[in-house]
C-alpha atoms as a PDB file:
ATOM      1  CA  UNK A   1     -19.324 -26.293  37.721  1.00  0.00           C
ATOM      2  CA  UNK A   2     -22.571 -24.398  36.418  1.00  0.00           C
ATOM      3  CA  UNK A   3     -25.315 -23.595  38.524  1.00  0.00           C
ATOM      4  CA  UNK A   4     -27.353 -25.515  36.983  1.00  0.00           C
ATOM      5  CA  UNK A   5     -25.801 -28.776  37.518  1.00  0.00           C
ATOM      6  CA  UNK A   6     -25.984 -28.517  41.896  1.00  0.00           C
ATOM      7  CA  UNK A   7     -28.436 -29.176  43.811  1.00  0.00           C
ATOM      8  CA  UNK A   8     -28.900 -27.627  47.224  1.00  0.00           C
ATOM      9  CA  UNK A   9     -29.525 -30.180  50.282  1.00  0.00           C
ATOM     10  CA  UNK A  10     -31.867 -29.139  53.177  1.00  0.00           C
ATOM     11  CA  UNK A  11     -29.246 -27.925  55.513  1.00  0.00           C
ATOM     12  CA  UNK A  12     -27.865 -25.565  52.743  1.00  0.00           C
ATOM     13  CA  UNK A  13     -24.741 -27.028  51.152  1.00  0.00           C
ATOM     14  CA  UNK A  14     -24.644 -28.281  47.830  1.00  0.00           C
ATOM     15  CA  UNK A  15     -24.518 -31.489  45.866  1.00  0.00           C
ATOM     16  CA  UNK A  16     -23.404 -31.779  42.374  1.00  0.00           C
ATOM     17  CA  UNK A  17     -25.903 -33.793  40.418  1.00  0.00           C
ATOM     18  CA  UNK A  18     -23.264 -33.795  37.293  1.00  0.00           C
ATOM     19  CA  UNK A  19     -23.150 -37.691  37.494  1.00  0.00           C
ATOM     20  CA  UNK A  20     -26.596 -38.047  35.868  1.00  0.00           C
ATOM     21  CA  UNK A  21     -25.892 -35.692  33.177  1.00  0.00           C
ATOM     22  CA  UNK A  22     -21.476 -36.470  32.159  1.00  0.00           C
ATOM     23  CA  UNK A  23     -19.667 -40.029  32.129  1.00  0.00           C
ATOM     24  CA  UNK A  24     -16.461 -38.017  33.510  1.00  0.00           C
ATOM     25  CA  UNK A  25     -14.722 -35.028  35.176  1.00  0.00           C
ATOM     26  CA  UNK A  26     -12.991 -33.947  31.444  1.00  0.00           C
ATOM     27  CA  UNK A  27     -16.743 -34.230  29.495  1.00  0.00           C
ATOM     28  CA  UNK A  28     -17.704 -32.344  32.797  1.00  0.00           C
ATOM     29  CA  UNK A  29     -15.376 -29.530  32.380  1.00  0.00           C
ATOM     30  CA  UNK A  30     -15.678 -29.345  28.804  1.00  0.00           C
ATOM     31  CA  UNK A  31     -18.930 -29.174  28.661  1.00  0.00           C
ATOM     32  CA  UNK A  32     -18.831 -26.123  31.685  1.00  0.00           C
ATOM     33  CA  UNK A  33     -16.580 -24.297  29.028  1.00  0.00           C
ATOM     34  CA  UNK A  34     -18.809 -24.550  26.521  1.00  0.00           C
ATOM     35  CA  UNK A  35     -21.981 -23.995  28.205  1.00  0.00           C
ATOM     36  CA  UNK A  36     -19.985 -20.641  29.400  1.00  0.00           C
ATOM     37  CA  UNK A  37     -18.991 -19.485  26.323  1.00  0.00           C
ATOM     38  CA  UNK A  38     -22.571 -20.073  24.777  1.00  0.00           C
ATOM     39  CA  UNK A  39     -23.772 -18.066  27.834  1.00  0.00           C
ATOM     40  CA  UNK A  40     -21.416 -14.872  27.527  1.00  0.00           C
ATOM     41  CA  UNK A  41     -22.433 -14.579  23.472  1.00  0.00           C
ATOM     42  CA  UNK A  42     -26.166 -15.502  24.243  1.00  0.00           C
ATOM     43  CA  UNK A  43     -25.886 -12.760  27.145  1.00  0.00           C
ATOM     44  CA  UNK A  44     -24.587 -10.180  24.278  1.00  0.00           C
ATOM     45  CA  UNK A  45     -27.741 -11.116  22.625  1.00  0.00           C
ATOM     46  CA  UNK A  46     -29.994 -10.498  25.252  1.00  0.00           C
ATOM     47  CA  UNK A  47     -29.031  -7.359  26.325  1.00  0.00           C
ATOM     48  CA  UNK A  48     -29.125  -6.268  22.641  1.00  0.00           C
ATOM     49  CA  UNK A  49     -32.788  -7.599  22.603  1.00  0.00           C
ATOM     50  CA  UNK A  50     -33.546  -5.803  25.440  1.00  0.00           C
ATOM     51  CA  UNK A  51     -32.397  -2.453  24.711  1.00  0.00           C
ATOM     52  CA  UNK A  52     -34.352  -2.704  20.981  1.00  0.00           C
ATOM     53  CA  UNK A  53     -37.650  -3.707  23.598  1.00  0.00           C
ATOM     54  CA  UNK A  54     -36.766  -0.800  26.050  1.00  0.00           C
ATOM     55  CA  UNK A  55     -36.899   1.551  22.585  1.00  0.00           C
ATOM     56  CA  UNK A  56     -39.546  -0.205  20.953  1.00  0.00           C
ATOM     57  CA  UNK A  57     -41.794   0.030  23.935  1.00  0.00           C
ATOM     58  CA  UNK A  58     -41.058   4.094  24.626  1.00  0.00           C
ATOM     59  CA  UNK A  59     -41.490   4.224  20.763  1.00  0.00           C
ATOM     60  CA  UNK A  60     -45.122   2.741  21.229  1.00  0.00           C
ATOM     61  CA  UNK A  61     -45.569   5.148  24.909  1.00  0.00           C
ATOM     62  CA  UNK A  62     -45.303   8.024  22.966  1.00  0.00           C
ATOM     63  CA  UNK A  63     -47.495   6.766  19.830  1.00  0.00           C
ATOM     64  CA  UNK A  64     -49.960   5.264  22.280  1.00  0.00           C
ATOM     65  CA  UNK A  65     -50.730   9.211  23.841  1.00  0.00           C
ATOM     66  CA  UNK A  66     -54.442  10.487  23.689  1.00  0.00           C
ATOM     67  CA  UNK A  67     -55.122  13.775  24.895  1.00  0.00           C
ATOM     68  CA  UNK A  68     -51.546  13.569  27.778  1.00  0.00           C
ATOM     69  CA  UNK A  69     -52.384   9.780  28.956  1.00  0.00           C
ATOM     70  CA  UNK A  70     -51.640   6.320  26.996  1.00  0.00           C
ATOM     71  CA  UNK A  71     -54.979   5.321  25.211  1.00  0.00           C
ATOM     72  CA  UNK A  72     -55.641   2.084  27.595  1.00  0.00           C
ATOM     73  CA  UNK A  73     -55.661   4.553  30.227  1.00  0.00           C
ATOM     74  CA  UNK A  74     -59.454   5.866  28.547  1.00  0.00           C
ATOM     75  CA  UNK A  75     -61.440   2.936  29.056  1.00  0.00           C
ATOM     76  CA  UNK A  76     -63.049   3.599  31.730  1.00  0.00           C
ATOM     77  CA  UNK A  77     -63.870   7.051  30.263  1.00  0.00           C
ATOM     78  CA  UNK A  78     -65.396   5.166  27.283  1.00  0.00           C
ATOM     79  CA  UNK A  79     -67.665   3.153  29.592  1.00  0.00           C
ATOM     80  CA  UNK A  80     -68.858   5.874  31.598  1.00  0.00           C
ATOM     81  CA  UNK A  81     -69.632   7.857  28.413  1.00  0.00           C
ATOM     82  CA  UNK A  82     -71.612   5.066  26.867  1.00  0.00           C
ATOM     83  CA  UNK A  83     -73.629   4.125  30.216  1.00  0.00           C
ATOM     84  CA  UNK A  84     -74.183   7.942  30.066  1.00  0.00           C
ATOM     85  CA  UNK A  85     -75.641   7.663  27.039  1.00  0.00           C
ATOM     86  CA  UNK A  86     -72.787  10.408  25.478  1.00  0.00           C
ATOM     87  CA  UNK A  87     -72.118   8.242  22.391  1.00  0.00           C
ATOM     88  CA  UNK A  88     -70.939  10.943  20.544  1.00  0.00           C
ATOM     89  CA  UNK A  89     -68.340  11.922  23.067  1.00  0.00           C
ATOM     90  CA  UNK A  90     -67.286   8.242  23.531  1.00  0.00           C
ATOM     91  CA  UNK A  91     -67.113   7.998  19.374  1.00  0.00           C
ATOM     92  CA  UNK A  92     -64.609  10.666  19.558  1.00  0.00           C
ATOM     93  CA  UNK A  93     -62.353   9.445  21.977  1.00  0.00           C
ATOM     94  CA  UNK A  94     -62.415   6.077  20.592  1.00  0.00           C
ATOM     95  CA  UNK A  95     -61.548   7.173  17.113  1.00  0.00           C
ATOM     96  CA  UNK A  96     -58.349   9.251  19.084  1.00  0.00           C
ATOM     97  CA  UNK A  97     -57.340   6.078  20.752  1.00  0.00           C
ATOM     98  CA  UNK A  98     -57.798   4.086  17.460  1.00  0.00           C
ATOM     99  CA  UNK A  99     -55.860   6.574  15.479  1.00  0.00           C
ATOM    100  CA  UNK A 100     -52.880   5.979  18.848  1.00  0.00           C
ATOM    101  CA  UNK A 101     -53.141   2.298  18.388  1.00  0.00           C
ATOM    102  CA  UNK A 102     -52.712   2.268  14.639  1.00  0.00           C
ATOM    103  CA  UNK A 103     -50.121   4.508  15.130  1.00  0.00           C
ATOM    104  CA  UNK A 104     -47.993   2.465  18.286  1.00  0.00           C
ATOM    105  CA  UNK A 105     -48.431  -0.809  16.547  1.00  0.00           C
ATOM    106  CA  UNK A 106     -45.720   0.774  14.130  1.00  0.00           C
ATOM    107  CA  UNK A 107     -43.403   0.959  16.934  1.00  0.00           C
ATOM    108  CA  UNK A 108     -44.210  -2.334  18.727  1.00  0.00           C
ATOM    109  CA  UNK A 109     -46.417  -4.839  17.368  1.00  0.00           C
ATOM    110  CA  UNK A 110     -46.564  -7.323  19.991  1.00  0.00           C
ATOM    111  CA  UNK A 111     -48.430  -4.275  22.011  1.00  0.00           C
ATOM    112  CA  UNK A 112     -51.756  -3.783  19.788  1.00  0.00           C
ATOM    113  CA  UNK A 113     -54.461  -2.642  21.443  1.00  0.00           C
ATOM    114  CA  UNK A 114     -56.641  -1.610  17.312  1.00  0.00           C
ATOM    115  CA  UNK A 115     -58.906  -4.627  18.196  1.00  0.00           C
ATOM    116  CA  UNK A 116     -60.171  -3.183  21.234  1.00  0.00           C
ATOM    117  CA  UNK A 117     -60.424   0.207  20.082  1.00  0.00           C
ATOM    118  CA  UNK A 118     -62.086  -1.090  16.831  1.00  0.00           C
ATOM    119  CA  UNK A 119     -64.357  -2.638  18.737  1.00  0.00           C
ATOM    120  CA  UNK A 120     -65.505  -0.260  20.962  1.00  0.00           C
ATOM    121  CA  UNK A 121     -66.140   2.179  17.793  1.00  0.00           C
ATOM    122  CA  UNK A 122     -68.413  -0.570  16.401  1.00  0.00           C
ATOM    123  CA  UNK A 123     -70.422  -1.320  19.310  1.00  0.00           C
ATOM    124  CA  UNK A 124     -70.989   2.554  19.540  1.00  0.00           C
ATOM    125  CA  UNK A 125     -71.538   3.018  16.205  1.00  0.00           C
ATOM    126  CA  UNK A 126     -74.517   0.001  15.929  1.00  0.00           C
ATOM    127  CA  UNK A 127     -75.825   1.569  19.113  1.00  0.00           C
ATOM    128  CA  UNK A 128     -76.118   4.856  17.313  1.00  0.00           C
ATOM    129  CA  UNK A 129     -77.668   3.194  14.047  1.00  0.00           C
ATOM    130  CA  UNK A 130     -75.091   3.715  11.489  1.00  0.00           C
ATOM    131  CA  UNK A 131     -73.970   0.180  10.720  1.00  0.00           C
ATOM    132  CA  UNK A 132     -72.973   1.717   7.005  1.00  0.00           C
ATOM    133  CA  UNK A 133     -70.322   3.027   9.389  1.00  0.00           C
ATOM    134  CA  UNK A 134     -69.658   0.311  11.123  1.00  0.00           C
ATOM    135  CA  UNK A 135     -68.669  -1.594   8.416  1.00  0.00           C
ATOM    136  CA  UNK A 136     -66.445   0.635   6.785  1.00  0.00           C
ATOM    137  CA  UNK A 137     -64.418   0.882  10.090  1.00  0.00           C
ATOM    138  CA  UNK A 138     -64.167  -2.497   9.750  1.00  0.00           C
ATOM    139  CA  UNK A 139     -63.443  -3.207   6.660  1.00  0.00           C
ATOM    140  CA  UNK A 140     -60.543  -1.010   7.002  1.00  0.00           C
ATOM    141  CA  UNK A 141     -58.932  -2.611  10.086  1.00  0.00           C
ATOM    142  CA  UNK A 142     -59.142  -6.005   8.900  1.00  0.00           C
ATOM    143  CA  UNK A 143     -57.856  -5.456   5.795  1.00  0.00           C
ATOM    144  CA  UNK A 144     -55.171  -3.408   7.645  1.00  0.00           C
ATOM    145  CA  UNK A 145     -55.445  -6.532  10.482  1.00  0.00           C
ATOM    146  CA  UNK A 146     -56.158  -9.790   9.186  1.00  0.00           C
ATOM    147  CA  UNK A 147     -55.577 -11.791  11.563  1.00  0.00           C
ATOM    148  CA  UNK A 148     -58.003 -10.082  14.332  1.00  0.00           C
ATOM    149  CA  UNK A 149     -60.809 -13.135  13.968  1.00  0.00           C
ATOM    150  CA  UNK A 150     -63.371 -11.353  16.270  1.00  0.00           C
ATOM    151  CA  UNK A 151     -63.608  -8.152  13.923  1.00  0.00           C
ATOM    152  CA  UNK A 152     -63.891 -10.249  10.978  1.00  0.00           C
ATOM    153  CA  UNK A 153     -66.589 -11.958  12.362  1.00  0.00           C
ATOM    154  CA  UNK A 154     -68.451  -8.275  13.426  1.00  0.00           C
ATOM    155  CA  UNK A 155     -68.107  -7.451  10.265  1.00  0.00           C
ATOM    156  CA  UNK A 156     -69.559 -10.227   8.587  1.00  0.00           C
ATOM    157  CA  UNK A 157     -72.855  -9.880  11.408  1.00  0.00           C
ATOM    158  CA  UNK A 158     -72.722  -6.514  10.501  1.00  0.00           C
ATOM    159  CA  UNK A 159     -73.247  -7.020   6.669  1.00  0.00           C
ATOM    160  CA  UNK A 160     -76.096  -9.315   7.619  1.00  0.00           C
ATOM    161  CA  UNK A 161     -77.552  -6.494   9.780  1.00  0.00           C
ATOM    162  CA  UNK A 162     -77.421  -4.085   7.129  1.00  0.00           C
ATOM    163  CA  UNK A 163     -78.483  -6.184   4.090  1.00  0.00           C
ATOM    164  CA  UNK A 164     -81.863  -7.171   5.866  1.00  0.00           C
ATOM    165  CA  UNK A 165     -82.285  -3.675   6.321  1.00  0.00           C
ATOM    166  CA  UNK A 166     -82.502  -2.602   2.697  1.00  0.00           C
ATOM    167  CA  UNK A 167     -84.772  -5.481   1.360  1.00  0.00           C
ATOM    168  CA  UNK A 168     -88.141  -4.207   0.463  1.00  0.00           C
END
């Protein structure tokens, strides 16, 4: 009988519980077949999913380098730059771990880190003055990124920002 289908007592044997779930012993062990056979070809599938993750995940490792460390591994850099006041410095390695996101995402998509390096550039860039920049960063990620709400919504602020500053 499956796993599943016991229940352990308090003094450590089992119980079967199959009673609530099969009328009789030959739905029992025809169902146990089946539910075996569905595991061993579902099992095939997992461990072919798993292997295209393992790859897909070194894939975006080695994409995801900046300078001999994986990009997420610079935030705090970023933040002591900018408290520091070294915006230019922090701009740069931003843009490097950008550039790394853009370029993992290929690899592995579920692991996208562009918003928060697209982010970061844009809250450098406003705090430098150069919202012209700003927007053209990103206007390029969410047309590359659509579906990153937050940076669509900087961008629109940031439009705002900039047409009040060339009215007359």
């Amino acid at each position: 009988m499956p796993w599943l289908f016991r229940k352990r007592r308090a003094n450590g044997s089992s119980t079967s519980t199959s009673g609530e779930f099969f009328s009789n012993s030959a739905l029992e062990s025809q169902s146990a077949s089946a539910a075996n056979a569905m595991t061993d070809e579902r099992y095939e599938e997992i461990l072919a999913e798993i292997e295209a993750s393992q790859l897909g995940r070194a894939a975006w490792r080695e994409a995801s380098m900046v300078r001999g460390r994986v990009n997420y591994e610079w935030s705090a850099e970023v933040a002591r730059l900018k408290r520091e006041g070294h915006l230019e410095d922090a701009l740069a390695l931003v843009y490097e771990c950008l550039d790394a996101s853009e370029r993992a995402v290929a690899a592995y998509p579920d692991l996208n880190t562009v918003a928060h390096w697209a982010n970061d550039a844009a809250v450098i860039l406003r705090k430098m003055g150069d919202v012209e920049m700003e927007i053209r960063l990103l206007e390029r990620i969410t047309s590359e990124f659509p579906h990153l709400a937050k940076l669509s919504e900087r961008l629109a602020k940031a439009r705002v920002l900039e047409a009040r500053s060339h009215r007359p």
